[in-house]
PDB file of N, CA and C in Angstrom:
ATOM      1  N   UNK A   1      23.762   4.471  40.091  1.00  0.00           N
ATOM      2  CA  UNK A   1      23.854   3.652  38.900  1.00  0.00           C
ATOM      3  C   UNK A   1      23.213   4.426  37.739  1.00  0.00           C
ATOM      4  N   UNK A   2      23.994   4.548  36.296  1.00  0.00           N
ATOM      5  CA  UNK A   2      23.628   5.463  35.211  1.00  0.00           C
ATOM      6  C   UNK A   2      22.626   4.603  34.657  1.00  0.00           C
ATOM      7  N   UNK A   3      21.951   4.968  33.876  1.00  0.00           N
ATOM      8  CA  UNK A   3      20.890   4.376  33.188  1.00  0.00           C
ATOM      9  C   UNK A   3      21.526   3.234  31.878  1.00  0.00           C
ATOM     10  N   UNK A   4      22.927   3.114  31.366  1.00  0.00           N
ATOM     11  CA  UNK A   4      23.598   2.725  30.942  1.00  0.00           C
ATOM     12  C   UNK A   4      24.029   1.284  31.513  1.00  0.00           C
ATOM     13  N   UNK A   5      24.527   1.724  32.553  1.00  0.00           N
ATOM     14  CA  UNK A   5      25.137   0.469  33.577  1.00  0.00           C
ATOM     15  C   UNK A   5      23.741  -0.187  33.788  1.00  0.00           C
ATOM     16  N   UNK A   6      22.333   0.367  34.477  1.00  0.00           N
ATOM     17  CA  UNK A   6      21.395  -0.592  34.720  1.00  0.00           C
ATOM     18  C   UNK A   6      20.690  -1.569  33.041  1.00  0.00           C
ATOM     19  N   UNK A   7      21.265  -1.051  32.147  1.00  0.00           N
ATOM     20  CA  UNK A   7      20.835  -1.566  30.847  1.00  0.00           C
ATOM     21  C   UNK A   7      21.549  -2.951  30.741  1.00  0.00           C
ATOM     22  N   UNK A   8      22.982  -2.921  30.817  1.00  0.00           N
ATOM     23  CA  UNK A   8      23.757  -3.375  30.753  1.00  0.00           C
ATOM     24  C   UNK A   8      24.012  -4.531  31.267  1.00  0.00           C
ATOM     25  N   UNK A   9      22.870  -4.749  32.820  1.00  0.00           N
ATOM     26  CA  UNK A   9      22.770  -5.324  33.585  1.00  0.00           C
ATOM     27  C   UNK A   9      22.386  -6.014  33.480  1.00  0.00           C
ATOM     28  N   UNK A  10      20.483  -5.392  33.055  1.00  0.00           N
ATOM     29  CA  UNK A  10      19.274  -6.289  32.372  1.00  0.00           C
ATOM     30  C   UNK A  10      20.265  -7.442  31.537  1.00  0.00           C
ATOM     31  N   UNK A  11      20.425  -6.512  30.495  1.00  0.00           N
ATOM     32  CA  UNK A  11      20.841  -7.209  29.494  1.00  0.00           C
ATOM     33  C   UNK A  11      21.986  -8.170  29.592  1.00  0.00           C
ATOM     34  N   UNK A  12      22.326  -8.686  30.289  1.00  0.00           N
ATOM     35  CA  UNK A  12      23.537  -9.422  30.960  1.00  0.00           C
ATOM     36  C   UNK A  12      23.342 -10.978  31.033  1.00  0.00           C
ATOM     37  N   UNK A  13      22.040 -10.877  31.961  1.00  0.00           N
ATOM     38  CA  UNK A  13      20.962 -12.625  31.514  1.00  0.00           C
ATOM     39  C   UNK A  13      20.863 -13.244  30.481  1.00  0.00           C
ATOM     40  N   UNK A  14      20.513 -12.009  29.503  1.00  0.00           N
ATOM     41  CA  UNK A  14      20.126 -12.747  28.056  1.00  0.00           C
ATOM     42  C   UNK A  14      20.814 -12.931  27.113  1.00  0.00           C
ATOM     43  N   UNK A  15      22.526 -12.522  27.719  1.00  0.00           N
ATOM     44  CA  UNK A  15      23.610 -12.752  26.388  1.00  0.00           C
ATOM     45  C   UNK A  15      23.962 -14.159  26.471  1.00  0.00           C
ATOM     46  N   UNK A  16      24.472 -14.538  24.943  1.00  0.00           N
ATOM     47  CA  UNK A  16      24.906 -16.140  25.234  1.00  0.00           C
ATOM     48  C   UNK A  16      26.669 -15.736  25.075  1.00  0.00           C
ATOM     49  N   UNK A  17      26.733 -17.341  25.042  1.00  0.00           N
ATOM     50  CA  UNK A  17      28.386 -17.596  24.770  1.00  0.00           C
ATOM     51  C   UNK A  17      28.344 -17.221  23.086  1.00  0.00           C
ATOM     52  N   UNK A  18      28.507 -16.622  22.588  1.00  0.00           N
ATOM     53  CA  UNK A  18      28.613 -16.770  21.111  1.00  0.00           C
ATOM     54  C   UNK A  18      30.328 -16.219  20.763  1.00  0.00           C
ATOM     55  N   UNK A  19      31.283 -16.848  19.597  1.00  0.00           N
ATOM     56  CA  UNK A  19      32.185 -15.831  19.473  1.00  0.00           C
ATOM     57  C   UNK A  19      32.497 -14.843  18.905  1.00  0.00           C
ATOM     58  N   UNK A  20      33.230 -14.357  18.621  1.00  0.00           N
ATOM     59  CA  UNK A  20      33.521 -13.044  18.287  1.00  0.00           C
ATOM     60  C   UNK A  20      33.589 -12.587  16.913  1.00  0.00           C
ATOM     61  N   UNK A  21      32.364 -12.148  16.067  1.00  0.00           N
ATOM     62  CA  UNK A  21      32.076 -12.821  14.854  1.00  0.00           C
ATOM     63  C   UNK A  21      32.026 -11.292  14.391  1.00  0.00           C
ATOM     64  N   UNK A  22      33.141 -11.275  13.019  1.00  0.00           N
ATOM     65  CA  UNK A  22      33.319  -9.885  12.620  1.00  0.00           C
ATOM     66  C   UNK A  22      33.297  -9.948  10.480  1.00  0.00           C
ATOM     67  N   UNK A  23      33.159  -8.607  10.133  1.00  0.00           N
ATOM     68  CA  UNK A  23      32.949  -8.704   8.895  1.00  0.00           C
ATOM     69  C   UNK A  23      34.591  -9.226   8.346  1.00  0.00           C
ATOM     70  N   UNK A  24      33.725  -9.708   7.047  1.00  0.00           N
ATOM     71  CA  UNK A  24      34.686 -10.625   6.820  1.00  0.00           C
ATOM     72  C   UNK A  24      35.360 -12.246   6.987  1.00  0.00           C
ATOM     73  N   UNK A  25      34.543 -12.229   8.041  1.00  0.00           N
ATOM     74  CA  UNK A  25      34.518 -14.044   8.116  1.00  0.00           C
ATOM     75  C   UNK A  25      33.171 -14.957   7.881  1.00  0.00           C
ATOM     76  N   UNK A  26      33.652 -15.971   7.284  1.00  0.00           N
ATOM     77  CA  UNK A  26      32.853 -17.207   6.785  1.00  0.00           C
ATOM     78  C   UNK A  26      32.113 -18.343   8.256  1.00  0.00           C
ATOM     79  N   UNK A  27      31.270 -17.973   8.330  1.00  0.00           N
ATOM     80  CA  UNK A  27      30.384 -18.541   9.112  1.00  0.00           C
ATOM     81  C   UNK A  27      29.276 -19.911   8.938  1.00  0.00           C
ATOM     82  N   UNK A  28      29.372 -20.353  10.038  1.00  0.00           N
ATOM     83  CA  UNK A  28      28.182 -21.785   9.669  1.00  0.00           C
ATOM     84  C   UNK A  28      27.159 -21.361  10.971  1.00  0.00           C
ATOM     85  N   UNK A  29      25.924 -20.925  10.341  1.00  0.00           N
ATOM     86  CA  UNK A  29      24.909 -20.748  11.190  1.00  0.00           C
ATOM     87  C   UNK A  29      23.941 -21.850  11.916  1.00  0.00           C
ATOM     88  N   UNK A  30      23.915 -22.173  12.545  1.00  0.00           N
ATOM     89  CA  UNK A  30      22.940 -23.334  12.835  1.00  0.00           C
ATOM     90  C   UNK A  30      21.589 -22.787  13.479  1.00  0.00           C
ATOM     91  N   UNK A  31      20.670 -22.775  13.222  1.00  0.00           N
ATOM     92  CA  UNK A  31      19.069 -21.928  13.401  1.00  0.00           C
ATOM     93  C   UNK A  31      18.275 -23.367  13.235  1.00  0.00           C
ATOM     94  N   UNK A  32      16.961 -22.747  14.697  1.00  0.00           N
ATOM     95  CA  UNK A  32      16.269 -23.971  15.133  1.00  0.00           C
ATOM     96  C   UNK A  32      15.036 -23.096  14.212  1.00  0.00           C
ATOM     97  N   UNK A  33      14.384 -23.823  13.102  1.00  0.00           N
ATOM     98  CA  UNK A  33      13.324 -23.541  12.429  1.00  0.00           C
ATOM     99  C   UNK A  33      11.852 -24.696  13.145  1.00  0.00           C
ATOM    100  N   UNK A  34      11.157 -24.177  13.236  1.00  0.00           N
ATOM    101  CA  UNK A  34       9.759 -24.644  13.639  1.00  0.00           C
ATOM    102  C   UNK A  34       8.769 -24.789  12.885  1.00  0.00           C
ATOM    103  N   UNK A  35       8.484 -26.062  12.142  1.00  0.00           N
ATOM    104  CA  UNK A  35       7.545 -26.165  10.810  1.00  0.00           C
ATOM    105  C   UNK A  35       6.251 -27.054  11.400  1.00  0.00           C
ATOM    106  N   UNK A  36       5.220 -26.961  10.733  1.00  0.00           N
ATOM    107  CA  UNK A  36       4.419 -28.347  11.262  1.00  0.00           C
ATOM    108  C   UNK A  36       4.065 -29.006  12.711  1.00  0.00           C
ATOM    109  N   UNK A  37       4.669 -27.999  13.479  1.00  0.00           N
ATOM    110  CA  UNK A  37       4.600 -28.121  15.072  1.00  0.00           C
ATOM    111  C   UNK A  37       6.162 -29.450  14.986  1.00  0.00           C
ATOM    112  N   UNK A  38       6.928 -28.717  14.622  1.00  0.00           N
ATOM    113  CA  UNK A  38       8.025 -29.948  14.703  1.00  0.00           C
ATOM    114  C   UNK A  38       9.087 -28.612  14.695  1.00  0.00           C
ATOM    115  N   UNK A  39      10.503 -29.171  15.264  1.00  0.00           N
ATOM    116  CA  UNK A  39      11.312 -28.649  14.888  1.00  0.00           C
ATOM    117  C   UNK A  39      12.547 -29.165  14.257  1.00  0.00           C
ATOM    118  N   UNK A  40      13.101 -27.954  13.614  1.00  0.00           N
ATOM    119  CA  UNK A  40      14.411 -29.090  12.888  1.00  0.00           C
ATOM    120  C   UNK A  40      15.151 -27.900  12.924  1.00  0.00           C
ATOM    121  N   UNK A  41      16.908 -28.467  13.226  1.00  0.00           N
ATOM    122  CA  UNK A  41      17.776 -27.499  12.714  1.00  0.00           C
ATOM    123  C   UNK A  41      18.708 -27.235  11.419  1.00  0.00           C
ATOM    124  N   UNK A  42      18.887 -26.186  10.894  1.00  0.00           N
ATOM    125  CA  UNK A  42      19.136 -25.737   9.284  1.00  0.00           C
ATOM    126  C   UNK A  42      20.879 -25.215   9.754  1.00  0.00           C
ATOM    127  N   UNK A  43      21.284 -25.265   8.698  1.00  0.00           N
ATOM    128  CA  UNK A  43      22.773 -24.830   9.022  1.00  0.00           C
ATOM    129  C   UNK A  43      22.977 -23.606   7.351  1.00  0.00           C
ATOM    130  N   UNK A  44      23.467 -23.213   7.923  1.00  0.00           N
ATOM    131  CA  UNK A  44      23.716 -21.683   7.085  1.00  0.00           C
ATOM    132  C   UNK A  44      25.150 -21.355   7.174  1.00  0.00           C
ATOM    133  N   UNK A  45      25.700 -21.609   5.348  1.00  0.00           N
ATOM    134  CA  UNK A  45      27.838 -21.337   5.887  1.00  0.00           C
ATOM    135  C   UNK A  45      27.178 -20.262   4.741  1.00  0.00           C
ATOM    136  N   UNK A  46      28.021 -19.077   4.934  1.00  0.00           N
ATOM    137  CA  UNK A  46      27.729 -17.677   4.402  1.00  0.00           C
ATOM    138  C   UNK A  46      29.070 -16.697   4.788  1.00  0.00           C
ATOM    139  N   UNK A  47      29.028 -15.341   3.943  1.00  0.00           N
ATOM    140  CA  UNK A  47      29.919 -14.562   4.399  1.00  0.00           C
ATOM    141  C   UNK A  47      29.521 -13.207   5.139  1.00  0.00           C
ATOM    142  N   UNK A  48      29.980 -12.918   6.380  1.00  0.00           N
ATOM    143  CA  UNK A  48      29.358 -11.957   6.783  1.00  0.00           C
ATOM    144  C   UNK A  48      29.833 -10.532   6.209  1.00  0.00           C
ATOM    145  N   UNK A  49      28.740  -9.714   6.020  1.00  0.00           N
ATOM    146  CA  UNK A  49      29.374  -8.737   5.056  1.00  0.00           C
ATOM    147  C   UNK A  49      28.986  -7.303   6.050  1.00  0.00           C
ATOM    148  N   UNK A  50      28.657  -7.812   6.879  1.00  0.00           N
ATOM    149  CA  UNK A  50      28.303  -6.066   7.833  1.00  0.00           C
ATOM    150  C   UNK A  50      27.341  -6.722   9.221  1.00  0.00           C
ATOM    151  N   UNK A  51      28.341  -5.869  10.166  1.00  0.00           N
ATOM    152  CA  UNK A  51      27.623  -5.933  11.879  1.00  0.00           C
ATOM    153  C   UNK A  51      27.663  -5.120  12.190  1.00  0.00           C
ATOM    154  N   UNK A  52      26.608  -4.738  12.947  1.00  0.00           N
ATOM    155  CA  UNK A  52      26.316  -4.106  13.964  1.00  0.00           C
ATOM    156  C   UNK A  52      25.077  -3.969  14.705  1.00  0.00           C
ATOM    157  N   UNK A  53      25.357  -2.604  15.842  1.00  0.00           N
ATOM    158  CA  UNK A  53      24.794  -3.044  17.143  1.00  0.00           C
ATOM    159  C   UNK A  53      25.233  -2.058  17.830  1.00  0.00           C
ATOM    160  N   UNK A  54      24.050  -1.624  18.867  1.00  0.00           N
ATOM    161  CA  UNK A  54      24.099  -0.202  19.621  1.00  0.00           C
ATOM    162  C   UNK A  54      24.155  -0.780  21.250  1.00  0.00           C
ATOM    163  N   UNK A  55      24.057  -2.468  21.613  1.00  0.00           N
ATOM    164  CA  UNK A  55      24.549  -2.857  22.874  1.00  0.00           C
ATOM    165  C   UNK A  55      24.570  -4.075  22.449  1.00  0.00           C
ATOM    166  N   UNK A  56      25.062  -4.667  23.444  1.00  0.00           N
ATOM    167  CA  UNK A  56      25.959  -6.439  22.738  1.00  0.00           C
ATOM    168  C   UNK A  56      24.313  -7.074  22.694  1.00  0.00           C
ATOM    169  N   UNK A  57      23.294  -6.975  23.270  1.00  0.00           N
ATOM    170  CA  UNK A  57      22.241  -7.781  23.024  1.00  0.00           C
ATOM    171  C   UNK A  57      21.757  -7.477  21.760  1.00  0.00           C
ATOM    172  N   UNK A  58      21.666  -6.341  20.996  1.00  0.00           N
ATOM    173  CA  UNK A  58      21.040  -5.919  19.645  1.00  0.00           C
ATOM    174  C   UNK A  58      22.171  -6.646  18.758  1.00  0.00           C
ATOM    175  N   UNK A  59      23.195  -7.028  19.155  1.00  0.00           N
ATOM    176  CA  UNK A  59      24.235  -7.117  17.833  1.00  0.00           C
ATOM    177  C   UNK A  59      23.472  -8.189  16.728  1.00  0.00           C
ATOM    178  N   UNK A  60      23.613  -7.628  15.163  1.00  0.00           N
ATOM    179  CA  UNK A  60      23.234  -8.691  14.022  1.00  0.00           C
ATOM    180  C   UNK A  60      24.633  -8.869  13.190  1.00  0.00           C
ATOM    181  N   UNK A  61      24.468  -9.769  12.466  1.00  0.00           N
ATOM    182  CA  UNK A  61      24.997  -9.679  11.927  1.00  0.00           C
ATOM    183  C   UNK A  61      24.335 -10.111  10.502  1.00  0.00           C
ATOM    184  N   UNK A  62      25.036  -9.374   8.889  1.00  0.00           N
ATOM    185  CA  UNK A  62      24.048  -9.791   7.591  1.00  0.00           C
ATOM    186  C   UNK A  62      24.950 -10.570   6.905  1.00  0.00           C
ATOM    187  N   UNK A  63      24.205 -11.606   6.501  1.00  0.00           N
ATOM    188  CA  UNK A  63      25.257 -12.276   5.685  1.00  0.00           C
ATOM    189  C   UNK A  63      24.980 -12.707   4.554  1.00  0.00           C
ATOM    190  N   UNK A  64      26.024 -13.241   3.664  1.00  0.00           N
ATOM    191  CA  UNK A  64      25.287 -13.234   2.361  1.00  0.00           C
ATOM    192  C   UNK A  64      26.211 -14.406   1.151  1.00  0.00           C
ATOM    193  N   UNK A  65      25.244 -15.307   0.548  1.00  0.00           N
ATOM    194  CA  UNK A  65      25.733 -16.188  -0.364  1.00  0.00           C
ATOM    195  C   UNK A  65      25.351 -16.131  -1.755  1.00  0.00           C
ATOM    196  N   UNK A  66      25.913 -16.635  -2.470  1.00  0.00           N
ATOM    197  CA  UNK A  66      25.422 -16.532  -3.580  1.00  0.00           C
ATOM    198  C   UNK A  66      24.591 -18.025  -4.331  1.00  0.00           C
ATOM    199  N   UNK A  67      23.665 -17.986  -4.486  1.00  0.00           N
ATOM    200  CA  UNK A  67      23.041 -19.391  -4.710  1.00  0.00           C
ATOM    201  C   UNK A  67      22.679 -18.884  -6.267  1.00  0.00           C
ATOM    202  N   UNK A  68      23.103 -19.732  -7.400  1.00  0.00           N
ATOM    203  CA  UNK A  68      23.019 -19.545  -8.298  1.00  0.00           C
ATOM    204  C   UNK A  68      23.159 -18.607  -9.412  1.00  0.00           C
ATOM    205  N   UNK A  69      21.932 -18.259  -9.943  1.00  0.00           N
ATOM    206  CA  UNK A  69      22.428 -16.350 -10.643  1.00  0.00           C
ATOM    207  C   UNK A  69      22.525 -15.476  -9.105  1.00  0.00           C
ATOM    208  N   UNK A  70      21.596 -16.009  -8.547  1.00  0.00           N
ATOM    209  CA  UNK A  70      21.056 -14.715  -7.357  1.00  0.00           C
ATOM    210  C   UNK A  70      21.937 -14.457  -6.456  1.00  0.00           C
ATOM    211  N   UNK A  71      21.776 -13.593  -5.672  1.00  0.00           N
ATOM    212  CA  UNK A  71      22.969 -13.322  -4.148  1.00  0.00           C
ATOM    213  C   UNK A  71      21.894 -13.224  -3.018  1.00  0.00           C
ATOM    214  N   UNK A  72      21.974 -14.017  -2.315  1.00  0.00           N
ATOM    215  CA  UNK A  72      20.754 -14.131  -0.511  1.00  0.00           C
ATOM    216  C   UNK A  72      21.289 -13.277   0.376  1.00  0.00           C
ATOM    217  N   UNK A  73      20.732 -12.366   1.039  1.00  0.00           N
ATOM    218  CA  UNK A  73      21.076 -12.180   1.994  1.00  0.00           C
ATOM    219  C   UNK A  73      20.345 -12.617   3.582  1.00  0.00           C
ATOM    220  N   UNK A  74      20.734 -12.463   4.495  1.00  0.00           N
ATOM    221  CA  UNK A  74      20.159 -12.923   5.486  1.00  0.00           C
ATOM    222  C   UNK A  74      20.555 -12.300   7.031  1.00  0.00           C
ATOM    223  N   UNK A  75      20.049 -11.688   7.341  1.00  0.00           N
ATOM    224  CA  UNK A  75      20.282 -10.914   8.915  1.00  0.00           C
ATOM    225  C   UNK A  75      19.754 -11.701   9.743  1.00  0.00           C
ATOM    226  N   UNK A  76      20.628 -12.241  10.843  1.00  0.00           N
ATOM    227  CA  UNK A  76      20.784 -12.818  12.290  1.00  0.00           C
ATOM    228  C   UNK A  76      21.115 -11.976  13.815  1.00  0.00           C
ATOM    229  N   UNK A  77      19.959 -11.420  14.169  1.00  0.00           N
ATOM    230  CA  UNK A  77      20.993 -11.061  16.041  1.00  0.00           C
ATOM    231  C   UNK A  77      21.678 -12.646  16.447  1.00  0.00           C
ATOM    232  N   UNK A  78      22.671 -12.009  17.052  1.00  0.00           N
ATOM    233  CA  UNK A  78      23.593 -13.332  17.905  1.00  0.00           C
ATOM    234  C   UNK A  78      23.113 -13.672  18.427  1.00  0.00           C
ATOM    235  N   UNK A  79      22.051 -13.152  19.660  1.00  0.00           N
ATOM    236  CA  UNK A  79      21.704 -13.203  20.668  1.00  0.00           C
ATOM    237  C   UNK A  79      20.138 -14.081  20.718  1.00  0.00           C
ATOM    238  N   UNK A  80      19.842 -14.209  19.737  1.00  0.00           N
ATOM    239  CA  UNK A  80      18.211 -14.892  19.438  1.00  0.00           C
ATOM    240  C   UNK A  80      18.361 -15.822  19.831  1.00  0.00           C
ATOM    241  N   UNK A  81      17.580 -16.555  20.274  1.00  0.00           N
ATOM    242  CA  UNK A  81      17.364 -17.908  21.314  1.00  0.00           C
ATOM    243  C   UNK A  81      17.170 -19.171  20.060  1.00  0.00           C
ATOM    244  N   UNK A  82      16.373 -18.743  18.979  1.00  0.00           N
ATOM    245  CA  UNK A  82      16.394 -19.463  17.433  1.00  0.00           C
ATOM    246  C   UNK A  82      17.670 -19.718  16.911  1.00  0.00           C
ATOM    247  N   UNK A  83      18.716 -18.964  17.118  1.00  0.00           N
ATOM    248  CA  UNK A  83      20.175 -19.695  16.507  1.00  0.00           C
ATOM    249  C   UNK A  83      20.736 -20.277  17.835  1.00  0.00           C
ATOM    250  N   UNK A  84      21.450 -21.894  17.453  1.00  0.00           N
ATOM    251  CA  UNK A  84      21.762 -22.775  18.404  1.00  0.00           C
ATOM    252  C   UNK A  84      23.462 -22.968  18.449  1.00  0.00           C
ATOM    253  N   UNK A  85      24.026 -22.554  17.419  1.00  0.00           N
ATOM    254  CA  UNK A  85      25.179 -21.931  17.305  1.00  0.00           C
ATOM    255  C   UNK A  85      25.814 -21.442  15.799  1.00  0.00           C
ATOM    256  N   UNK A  86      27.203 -20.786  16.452  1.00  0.00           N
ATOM    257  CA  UNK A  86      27.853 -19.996  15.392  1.00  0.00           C
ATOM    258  C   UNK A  86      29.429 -20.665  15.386  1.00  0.00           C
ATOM    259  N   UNK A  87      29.573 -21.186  14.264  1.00  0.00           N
ATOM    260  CA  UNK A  87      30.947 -21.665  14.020  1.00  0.00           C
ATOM    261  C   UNK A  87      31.846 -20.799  12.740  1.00  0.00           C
ATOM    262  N   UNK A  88      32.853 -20.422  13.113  1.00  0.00           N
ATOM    263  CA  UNK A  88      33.871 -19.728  12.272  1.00  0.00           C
ATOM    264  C   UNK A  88      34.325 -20.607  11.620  1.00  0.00           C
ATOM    265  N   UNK A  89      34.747 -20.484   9.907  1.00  0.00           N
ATOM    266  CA  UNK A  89      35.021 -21.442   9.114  1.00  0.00           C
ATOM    267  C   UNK A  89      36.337 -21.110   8.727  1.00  0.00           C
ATOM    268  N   UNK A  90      36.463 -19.796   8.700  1.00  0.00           N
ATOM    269  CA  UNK A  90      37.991 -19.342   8.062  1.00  0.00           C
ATOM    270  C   UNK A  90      37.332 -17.516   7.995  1.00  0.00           C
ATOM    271  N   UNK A  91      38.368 -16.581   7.924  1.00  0.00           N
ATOM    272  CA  UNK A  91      38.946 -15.310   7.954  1.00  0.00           C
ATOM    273  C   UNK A  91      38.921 -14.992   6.423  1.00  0.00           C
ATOM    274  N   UNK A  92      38.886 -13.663   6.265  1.00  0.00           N
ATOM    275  CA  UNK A  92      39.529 -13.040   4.911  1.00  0.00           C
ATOM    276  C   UNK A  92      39.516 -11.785   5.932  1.00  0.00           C
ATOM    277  N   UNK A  93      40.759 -11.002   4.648  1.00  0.00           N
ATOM    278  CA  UNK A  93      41.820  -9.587   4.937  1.00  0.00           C
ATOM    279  C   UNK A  93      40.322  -8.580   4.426  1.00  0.00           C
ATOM    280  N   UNK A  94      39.749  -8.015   5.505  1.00  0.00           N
ATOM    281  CA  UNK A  94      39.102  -6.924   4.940  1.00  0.00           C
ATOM    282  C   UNK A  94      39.394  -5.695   5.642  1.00  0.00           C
ATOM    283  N   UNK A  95      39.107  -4.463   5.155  1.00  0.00           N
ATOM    284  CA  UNK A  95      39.206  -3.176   5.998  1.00  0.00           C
ATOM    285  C   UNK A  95      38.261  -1.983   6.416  1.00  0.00           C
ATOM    286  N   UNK A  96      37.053  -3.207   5.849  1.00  0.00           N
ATOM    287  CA  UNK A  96      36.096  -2.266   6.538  1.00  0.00           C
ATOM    288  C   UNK A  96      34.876  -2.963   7.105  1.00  0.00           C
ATOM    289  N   UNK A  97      33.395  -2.014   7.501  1.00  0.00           N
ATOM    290  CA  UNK A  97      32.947  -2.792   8.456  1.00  0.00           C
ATOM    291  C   UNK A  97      31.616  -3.501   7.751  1.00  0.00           C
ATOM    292  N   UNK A  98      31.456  -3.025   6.338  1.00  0.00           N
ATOM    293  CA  UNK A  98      30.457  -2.507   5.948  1.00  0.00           C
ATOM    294  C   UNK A  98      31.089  -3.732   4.338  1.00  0.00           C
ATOM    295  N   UNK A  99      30.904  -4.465   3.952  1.00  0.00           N
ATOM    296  CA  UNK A  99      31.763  -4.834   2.443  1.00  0.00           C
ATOM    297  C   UNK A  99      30.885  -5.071   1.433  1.00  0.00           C
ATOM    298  N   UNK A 100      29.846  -4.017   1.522  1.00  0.00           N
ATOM    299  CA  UNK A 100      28.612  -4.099   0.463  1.00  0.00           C
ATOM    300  C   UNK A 100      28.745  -4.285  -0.910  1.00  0.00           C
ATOM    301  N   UNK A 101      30.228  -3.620  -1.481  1.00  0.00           N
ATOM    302  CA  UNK A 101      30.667  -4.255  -2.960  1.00  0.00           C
ATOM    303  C   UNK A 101      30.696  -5.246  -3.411  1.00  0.00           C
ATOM    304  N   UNK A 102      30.523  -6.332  -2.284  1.00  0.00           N
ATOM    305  CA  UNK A 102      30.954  -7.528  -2.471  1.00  0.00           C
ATOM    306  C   UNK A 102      29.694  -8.066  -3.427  1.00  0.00           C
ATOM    307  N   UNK A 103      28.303  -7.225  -3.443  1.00  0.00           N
ATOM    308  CA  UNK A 103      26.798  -7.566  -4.246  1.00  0.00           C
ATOM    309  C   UNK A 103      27.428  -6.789  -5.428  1.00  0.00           C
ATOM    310  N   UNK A 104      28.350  -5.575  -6.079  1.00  0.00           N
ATOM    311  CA  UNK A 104      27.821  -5.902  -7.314  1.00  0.00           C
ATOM    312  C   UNK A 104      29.469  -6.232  -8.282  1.00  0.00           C
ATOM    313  N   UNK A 105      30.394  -6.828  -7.473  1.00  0.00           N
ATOM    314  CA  UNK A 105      31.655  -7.285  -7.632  1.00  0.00           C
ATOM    315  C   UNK A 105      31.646  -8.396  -8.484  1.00  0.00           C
ATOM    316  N   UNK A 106      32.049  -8.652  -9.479  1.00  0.00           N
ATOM    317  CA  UNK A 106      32.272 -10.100 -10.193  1.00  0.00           C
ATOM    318  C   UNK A 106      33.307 -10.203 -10.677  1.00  0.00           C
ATOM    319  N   UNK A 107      34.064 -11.740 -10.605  1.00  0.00           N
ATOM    320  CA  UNK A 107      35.227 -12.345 -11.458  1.00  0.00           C
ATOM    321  C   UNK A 107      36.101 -12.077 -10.142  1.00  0.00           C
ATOM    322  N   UNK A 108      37.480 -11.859 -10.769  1.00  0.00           N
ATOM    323  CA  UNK A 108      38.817 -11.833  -9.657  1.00  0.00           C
ATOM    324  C   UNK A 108      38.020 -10.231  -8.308  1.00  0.00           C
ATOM    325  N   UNK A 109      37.881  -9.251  -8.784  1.00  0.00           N
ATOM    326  CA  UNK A 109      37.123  -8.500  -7.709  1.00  0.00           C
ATOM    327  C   UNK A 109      36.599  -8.577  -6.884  1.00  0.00           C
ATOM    328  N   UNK A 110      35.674  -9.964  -7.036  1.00  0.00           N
ATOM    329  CA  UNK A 110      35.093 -10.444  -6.117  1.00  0.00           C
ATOM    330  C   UNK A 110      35.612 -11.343  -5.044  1.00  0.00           C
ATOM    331  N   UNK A 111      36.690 -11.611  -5.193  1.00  0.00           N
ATOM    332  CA  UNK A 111      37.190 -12.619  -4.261  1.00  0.00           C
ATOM    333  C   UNK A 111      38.383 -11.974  -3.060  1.00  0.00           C
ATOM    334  N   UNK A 112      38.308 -12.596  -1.805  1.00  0.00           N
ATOM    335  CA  UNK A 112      38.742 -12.078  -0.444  1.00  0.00           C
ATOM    336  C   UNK A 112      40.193 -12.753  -0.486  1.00  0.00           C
ATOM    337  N   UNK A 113      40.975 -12.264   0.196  1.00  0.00           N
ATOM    338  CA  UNK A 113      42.346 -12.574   0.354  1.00  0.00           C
ATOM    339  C   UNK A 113      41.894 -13.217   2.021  1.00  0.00           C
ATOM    340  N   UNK A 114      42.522 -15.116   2.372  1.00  0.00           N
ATOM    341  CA  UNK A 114      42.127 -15.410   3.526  1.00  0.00           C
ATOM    342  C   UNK A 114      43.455 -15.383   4.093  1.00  0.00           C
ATOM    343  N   UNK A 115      42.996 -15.015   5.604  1.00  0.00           N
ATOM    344  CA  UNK A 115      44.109 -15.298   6.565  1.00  0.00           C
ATOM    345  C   UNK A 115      44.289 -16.115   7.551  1.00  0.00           C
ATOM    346  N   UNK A 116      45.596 -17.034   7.398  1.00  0.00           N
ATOM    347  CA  UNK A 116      45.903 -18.114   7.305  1.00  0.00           C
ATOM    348  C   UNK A 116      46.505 -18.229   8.753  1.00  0.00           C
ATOM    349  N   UNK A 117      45.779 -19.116   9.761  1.00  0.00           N
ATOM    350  CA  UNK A 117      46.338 -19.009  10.993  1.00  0.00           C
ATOM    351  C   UNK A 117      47.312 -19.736  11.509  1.00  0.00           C
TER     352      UNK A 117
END
């Protein structure tokens, strides 16, 4: 057994069901936050603008909204035991993996062509 395959293995326990969540799609995050010795869950709809990941347990993904003047960003691993799920909201046509223009893009430039299932 390669040192690869026994990684692979480990890491096998600790993956969840999550789906298949790629740049370019609109996401609703749901994350268990812990305040006050209480917990509550927060929901997060955002666009993911870049993933990656060097084995399926590291995978993040960054995502990013625009709340007012400002633009948020926010990095999530899939795999964190703190997010309780990931729901796909809708697609856009992108072609790459990385859509960092999308921070200093404004007006018609800024907007994604969606694909319509």
């Amino acid at each position: 057994m390669t040192n690869s395959e026994l990684i692979r293995k480990i890491q096998s326990e600790f993956l969840k069901d999550r789906p298949d969540v790629r740049t370019g799609m609109e996401v609703e995050v749901s994350q268990i936050l812990k305040e006050w010795g209480k917990e509550r869950t927060q929901k997060f709809k955002w666009v993911v603008i870049k993933t990656a990941w060097k084995s399926p347990l590291e995978k993040t993904i960054t995502v990013r909204r625009k709340v007012g003047p400002f633009g948020v960003e926010k990095v999530f691993a899939l795999h964190s035991p703190t997010i309780s799920s990931i729901e796909i909201i809708r697609t856009f046509k992108v072609r790459r993996k990385h859509i960092g223009y999308i921070r200093t893009a404004i007006g018609k430039e800024a907007r994604l062509k969606e694909i319509r299932k």
